[in-house]
Protein backbone atom coordinates (compact mmCIF):
# COMPACT_ATOMS: atom_id res chain seq x y z
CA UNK A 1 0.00 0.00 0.00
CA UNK A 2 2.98 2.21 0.72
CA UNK A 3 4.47 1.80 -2.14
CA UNK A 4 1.45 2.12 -4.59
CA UNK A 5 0.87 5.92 -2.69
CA UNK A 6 4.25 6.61 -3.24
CA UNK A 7 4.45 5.93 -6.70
CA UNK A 8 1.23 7.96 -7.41
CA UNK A 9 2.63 10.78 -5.83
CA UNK A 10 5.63 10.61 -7.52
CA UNK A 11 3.75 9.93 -10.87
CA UNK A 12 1.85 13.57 -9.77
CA UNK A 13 5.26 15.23 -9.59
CA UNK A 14 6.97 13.86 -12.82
CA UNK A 15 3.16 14.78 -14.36
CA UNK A 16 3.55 17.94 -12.83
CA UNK A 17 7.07 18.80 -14.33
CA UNK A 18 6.15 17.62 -17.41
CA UNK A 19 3.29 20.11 -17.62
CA UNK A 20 5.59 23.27 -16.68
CA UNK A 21 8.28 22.37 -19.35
CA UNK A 22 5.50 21.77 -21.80
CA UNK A 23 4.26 25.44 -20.25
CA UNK A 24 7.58 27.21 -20.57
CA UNK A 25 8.37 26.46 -23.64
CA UNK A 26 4.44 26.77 -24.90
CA UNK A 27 3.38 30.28 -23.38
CA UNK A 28 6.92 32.07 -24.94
CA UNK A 29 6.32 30.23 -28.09
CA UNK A 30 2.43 31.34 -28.24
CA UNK A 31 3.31 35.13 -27.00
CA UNK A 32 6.11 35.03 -29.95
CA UNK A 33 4.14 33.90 -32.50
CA UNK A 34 0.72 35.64 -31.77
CA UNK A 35 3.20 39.38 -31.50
CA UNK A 36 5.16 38.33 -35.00
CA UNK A 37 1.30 37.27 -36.37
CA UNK A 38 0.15 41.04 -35.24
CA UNK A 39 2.94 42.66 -36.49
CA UNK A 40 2.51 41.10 -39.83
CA UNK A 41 -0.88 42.07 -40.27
CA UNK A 42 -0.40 45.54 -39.33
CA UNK A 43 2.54 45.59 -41.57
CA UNK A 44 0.35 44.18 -44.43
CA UNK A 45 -2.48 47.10 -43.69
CA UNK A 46 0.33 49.92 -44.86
CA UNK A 47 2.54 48.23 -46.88
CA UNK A 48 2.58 49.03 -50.57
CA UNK A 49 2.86 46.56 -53.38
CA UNK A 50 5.24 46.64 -56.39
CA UNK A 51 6.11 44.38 -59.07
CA UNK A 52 9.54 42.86 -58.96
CA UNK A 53 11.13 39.97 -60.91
CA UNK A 54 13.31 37.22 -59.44
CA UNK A 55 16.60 38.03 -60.83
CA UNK A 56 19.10 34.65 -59.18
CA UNK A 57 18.66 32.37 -57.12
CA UNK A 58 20.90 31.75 -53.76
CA UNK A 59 21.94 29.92 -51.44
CA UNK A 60 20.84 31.90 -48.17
CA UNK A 61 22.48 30.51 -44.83
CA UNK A 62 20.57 33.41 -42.77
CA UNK A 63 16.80 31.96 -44.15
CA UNK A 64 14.56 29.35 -42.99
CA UNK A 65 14.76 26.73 -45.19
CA UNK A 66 11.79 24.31 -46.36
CA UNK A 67 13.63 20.90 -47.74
CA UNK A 68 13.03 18.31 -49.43
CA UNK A 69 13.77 14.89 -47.82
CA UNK A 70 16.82 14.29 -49.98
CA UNK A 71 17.73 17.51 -51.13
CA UNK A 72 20.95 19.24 -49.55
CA UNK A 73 20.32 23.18 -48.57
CA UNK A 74 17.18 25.31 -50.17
CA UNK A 75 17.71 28.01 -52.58
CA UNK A 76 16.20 31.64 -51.63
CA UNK A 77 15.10 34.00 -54.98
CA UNK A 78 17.00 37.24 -55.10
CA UNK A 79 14.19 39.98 -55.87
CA UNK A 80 15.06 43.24 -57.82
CA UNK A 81 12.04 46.17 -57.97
CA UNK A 82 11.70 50.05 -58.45
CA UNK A 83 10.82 52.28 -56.32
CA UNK A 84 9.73 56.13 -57.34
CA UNK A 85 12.87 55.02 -60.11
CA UNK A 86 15.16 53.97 -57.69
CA UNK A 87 15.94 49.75 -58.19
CA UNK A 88 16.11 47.54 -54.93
CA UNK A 89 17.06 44.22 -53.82
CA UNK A 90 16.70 41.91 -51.13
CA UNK A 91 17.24 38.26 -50.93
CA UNK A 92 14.30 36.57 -49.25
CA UNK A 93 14.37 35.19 -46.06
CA UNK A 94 12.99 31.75 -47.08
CA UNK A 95 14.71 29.41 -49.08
CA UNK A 96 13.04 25.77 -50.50
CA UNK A 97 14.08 22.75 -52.60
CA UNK A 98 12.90 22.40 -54.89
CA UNK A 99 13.05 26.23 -55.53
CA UNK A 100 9.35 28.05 -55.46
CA UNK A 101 10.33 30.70 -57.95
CA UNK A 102 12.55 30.34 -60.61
CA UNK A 103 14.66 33.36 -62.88
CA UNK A 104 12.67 35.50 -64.64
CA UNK A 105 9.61 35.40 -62.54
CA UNK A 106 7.05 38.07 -61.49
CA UNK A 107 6.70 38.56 -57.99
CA UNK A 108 4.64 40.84 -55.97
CA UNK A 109 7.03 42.61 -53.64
CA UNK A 110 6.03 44.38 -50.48
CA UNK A 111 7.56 47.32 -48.79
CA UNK A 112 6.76 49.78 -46.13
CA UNK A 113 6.16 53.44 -47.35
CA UNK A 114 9.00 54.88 -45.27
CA UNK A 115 11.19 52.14 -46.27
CA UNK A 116 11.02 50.88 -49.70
CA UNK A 117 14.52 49.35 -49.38
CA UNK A 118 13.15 46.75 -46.93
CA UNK A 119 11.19 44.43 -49.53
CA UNK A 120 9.66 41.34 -48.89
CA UNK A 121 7.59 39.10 -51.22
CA UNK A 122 4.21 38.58 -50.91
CA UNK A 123 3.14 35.07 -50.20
CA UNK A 124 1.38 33.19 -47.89
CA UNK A 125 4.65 31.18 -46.82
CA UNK A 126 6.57 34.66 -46.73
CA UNK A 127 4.08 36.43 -44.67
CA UNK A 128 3.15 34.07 -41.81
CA UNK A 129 4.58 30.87 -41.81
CA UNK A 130 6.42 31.80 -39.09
CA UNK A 131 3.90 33.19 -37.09
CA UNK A 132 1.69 29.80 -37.74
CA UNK A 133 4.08 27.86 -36.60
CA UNK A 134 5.28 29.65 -33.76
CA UNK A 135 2.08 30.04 -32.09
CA UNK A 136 0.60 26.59 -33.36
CA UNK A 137 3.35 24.32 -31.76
CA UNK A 138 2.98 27.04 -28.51
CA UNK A 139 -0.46 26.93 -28.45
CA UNK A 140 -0.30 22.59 -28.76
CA UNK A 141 2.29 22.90 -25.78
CA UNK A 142 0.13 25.04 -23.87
CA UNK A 143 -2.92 23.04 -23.96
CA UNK A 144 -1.06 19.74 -23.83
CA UNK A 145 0.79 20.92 -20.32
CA UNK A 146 -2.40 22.35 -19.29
CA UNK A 147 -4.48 18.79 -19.36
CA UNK A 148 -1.38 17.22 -17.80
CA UNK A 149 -1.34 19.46 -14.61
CA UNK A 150 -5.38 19.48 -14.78
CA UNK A 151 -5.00 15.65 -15.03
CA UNK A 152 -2.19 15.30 -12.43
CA UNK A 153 -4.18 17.12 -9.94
CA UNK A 154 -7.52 15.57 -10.20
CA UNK A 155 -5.11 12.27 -9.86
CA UNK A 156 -3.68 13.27 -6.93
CA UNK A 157 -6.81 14.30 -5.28
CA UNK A 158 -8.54 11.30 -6.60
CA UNK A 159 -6.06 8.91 -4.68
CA UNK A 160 -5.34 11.09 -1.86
CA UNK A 161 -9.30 12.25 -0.25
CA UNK A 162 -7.16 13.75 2.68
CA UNK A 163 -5.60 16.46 0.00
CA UNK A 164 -8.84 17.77 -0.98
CA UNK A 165 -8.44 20.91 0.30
CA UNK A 166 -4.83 20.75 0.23
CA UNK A 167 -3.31 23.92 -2.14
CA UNK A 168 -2.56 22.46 -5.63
């Protein structure tokens, strides 16, 4: 009997640190993405919109990269556009293999007013996979840590009637 108590209890405590690693990695990871998610579509309210046309493509050791299974690195399109006759170019901050664009293409190119140097291309990936994933694999942790403490609790109290109105 001893041992089957202490086991619980020390299934409620390895439960219970489970749920606040889950919960310190999750709530950062939600906050993160949710502020990078806002920021984008505030950025995407006042940003204008220009053609530009994918002028190389590069290897870019700075950018996420999306790969293929048995691919080696991702290539990243370099983007040239005008601006009020002034050219620009940026190399995008996501690379892929196979490459999305390829030389020569038309992209739509985005750019805050007061800083038409600082292009980005328009594109669902481009925009907010970041903040998708960011507050998607935060918001899983969250939840996940949450059941387990709920869980670990209701557990505890379950097996132990004399903790009932012990603090949690």
């Amino acid at each position: 009997m001893a041992n089957q108590s202490y086991a619980k209890i020390s299934s409620f405590g390895s439960g219970r640190f489970m749920a606040i690693a889950l919960l310190l990695f999750g709530v950062p990871a939600l906050s993160v993405g949710l502020t990078l998610g806002f920021n984008m579509s505030q950025f995407l309210t006042v940003a204008k919109r220009t053609e530009g046309k994918v002028v190389a493509l590069k290897h870019n050791n700075q950018s996420g990269t999306l790969r293929h299974r048995r691919s080696g690195s991702g290539l990243a399109p370099e983007v040239e556009y005008q601006v009020n006759g002034t050219r620009h170019r940026f190399l995008s901050h996501l690379s892929t293999s196979p490459p999305r664009y390829g030389v020569g293409d038309a992209v739509t190119v985005l750019y805050a007013p007061d800083q038409p140097e600082a292009g980005q291309i328009e594109g669902f990936l481009e925009n907010w996979l970041i903040p998708l994933l960011a507050s998607g694999l935060g918001g899983i942790f969250v939840l996940i840590g949450m059941a387990i403490l709920i869980r670990s609790m209701r557990t505890r109290r379950e097996d132990h009637p004399s903790l009932e109105n012990a603090p949690a």
